[in-house]
C-alpha atoms as a PDB file:
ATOM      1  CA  UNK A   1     -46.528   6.876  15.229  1.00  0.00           C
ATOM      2  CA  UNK A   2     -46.164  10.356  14.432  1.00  0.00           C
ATOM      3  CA  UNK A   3     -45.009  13.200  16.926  1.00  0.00           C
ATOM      4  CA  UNK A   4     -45.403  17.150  17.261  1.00  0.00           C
ATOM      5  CA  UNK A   5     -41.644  18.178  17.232  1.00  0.00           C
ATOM      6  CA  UNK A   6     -40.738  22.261  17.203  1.00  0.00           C
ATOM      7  CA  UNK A   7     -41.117  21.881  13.564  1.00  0.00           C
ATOM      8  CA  UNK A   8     -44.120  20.217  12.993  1.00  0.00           C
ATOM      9  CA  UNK A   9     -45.670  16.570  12.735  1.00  0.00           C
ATOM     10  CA  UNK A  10     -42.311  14.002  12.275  1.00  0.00           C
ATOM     11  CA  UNK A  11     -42.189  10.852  11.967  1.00  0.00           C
ATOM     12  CA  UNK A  12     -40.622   9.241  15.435  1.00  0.00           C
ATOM     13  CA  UNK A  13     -36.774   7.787  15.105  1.00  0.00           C
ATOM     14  CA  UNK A  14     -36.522   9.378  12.197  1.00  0.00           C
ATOM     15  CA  UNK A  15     -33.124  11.164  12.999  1.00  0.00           C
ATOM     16  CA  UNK A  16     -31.841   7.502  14.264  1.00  0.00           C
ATOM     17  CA  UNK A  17     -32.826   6.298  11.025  1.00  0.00           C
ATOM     18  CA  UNK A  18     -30.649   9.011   8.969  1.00  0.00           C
ATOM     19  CA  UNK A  19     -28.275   8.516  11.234  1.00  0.00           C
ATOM     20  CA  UNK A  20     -28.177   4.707  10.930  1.00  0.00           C
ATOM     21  CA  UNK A  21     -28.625   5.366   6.935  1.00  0.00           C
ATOM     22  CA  UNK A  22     -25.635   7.359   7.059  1.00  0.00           C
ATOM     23  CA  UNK A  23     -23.351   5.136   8.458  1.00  0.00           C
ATOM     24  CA  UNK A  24     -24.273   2.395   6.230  1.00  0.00           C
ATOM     25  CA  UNK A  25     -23.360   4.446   3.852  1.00  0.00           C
ATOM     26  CA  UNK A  26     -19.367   5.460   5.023  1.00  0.00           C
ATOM     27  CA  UNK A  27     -18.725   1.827   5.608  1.00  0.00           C
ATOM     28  CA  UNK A  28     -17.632  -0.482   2.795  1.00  0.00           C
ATOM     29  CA  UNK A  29     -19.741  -3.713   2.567  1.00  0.00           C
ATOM     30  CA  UNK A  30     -18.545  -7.075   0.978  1.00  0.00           C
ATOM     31  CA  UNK A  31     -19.105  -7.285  -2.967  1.00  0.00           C
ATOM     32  CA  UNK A  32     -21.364 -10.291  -3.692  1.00  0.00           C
ATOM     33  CA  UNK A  33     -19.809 -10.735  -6.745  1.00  0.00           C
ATOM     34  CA  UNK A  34     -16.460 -11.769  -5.006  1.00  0.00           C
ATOM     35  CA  UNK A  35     -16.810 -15.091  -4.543  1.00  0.00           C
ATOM     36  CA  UNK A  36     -13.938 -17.977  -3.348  1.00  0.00           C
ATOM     37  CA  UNK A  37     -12.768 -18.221  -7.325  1.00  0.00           C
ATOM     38  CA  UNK A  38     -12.545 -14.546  -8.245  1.00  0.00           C
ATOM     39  CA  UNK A  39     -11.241 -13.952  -4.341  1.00  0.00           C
ATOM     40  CA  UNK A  40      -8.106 -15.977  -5.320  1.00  0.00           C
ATOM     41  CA  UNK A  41      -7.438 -14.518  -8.965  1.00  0.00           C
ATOM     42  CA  UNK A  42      -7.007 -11.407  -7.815  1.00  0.00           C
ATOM     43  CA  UNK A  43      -4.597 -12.629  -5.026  1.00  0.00           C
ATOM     44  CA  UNK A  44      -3.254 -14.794  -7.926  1.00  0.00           C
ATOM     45  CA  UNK A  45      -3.023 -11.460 -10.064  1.00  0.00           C
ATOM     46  CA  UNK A  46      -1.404  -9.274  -6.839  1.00  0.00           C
ATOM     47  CA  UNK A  47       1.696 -12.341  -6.858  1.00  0.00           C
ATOM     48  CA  UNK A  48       1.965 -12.202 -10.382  1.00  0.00           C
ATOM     49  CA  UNK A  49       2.596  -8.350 -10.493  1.00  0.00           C
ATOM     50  CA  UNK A  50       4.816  -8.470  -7.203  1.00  0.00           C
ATOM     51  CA  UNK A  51       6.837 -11.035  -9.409  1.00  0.00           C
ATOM     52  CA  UNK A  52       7.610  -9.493 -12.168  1.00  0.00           C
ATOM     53  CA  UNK A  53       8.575  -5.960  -9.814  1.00  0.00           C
ATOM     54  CA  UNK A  54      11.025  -7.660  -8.527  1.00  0.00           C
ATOM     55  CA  UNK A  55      12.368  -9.354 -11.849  1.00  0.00           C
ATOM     56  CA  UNK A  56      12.893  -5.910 -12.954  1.00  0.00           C
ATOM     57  CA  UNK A  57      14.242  -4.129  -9.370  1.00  0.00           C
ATOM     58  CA  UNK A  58      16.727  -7.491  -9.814  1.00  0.00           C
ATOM     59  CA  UNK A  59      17.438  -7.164 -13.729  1.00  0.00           C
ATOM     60  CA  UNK A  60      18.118  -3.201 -12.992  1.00  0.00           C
ATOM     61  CA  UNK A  61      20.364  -3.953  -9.836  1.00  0.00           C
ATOM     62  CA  UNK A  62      22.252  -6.681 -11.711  1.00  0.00           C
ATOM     63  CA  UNK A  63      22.739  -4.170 -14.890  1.00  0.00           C
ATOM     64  CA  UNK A  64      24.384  -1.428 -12.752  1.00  0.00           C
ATOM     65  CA  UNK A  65      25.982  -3.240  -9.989  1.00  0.00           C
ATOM     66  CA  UNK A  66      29.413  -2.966 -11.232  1.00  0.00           C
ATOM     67  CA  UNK A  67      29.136   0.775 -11.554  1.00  0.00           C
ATOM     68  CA  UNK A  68      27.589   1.084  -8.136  1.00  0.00           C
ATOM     69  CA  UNK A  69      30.492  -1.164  -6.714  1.00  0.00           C
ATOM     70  CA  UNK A  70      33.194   1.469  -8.219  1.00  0.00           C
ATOM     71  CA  UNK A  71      30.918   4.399  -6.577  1.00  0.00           C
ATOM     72  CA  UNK A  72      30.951   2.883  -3.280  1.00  0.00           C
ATOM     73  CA  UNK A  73      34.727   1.815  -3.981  1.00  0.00           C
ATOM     74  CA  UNK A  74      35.857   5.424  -4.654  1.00  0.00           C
ATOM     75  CA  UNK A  75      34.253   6.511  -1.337  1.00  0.00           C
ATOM     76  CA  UNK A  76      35.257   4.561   0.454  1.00  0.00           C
ATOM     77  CA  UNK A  77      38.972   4.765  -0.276  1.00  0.00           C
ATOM     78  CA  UNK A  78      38.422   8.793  -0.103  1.00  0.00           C
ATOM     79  CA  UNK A  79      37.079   8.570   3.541  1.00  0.00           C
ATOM     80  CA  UNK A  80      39.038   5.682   4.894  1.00  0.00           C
ATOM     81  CA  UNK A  81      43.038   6.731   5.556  1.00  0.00           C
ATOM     82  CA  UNK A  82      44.691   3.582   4.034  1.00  0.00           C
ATOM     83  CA  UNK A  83      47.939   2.916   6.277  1.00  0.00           C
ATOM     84  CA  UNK A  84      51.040   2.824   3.651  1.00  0.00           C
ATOM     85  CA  UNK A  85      54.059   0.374   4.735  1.00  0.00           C
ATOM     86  CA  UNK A  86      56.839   2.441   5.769  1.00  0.00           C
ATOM     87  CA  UNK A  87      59.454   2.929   3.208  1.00  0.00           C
ATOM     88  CA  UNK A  88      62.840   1.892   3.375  1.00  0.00           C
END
């Protein structure tokens, strides 16, 4: 039922409905398109491109791991005083 506000005739609740509207609005509702099946291709899809990240973080860690070893070799040996026997 309508209402005399300071600004005229308004319909009553009608800031608690753009209110209400507006919240609707800011939060994300469920797609009804994402069913069980298409729910567990994309989780299928997500493992499949984890996969092959790490295949490639692997193949580029295997591929430079010897020069990485002689990095971490060569400072090591100039921070650590290496104790030479005594001569004679």
């Amino acid at each position: 039922m309508p209402s005399e506000g300071a600004g005229g005739w308004h319909r009553a609740g009608s800031n608690r409905e753009r209110e209400r509207s507006a919240r609707s609005a800011t939060v994300p509702q469920p797609s009804p398109a994402l069913d069980r099946g298409e729910l567990g291709q994309s989780i299928l899809e997500y493992a499949l491109v984890i996969a092959v990240v790490a295949l490639v973080v692997i193949g580029i860690i295997w591929m430079i791991g010897p020069q990485l070893a002689a990095v971490f070799s060569s400072v090591y040996e100039s921070v650590v005083i290496v104790p030479t026997p005594p001569s004679g």
